[in-house]
C-alpha atoms as a PDB file:
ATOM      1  CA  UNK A   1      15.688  48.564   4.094  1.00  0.00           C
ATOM      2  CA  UNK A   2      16.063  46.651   0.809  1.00  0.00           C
ATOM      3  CA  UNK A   3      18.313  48.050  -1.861  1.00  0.00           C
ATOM      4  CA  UNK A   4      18.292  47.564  -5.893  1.00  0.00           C
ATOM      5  CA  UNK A   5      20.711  48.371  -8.015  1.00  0.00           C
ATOM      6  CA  UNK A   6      20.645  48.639 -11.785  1.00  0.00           C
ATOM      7  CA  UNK A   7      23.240  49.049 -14.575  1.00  0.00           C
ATOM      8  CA  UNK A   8      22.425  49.861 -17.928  1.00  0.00           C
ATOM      9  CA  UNK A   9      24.136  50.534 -21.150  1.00  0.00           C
ATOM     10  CA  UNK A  10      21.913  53.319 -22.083  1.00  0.00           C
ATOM     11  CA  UNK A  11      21.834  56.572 -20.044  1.00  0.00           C
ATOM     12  CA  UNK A  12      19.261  57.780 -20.663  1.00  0.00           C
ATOM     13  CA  UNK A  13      16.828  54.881 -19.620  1.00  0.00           C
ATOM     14  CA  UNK A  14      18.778  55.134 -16.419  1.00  0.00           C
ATOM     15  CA  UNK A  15      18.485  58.523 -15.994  1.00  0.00           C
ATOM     16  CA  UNK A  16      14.566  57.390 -16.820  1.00  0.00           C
ATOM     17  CA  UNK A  17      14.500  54.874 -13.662  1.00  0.00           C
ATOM     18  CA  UNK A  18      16.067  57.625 -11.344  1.00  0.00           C
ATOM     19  CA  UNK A  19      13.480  60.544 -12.320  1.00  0.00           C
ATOM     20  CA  UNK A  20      10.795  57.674 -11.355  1.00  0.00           C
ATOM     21  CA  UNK A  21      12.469  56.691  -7.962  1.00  0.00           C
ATOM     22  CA  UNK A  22      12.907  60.310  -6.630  1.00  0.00           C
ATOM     23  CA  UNK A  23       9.415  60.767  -7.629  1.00  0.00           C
ATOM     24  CA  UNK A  24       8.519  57.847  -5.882  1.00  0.00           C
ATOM     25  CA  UNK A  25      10.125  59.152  -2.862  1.00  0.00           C
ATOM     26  CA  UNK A  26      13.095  56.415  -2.887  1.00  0.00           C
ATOM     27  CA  UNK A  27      16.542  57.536  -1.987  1.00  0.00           C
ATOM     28  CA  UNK A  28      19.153  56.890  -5.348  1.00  0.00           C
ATOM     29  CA  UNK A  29      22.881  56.864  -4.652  1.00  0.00           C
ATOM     30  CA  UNK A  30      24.639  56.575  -8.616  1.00  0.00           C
ATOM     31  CA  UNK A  31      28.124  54.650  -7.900  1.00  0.00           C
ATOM     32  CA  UNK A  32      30.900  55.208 -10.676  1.00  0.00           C
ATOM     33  CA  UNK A  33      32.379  51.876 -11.616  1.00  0.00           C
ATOM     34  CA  UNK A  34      35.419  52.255  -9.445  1.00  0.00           C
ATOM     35  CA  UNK A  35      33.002  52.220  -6.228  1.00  0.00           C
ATOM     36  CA  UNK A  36      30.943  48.899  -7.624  1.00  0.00           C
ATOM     37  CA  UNK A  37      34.420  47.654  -8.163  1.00  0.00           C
ATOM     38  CA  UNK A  38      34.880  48.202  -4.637  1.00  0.00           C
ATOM     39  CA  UNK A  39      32.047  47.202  -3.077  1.00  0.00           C
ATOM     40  CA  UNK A  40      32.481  43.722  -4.980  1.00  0.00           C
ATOM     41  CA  UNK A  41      35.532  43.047  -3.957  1.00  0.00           C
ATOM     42  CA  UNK A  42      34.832  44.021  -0.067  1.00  0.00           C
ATOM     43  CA  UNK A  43      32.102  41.843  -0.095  1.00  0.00           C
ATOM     44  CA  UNK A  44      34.163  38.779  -1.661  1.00  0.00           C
ATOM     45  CA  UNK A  45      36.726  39.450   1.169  1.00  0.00           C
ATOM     46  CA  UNK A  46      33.998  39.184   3.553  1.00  0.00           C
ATOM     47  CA  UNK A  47      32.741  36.130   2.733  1.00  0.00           C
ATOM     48  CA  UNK A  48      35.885  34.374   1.860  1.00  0.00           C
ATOM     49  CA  UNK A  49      37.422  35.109   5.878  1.00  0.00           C
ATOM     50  CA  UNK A  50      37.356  31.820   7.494  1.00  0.00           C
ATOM     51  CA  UNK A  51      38.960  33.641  11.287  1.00  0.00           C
ATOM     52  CA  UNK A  52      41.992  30.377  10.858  1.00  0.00           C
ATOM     53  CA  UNK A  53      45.029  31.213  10.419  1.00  0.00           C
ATOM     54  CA  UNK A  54      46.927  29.524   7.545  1.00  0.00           C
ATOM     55  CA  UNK A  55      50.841  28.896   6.781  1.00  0.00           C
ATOM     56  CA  UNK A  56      52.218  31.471   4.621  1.00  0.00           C
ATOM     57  CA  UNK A  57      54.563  29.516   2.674  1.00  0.00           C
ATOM     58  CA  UNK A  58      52.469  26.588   2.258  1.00  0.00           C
ATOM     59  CA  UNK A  59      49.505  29.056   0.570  1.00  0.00           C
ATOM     60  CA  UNK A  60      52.349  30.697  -1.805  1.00  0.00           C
ATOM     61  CA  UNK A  61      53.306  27.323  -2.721  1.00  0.00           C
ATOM     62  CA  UNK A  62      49.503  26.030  -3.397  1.00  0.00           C
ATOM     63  CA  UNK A  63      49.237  28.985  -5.953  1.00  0.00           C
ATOM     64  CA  UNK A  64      52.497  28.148  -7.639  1.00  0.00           C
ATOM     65  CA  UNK A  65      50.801  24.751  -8.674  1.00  0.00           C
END
């Protein structure tokens, strides 16, 4: 499954590609910002886990410089 997503200023050419894609017979999900939002930051939390365990204090102090 591959999955494209598009983000446009003007509605109605949105609305435009969706009308094609259910016509096409391609499944369209619309996400409100708050879930893109999401989404973003799940995957950047993903990707960022390294599985080591690091010192607490020593990480506060490294964002304090």
């Amino acid at each position: 499954m591959k999955t494209a997503i598009f983000k446009s200023s003007s509605k109605s050419d949105l609305d435009l590609l969706v009308k094609l894609a259910k016509k096409l017979g391609i499944e369209v999900s619309l996400l409100s910002n708050d879930e893109v939002e999401d989404k973003a930051l799940s995957n950047a939390i993903r990707m960022g886990r390294t599985g080591k365990h690091i010192d607490t204090d020593t990480f506060l102090q490294d964002l304090k410089k």
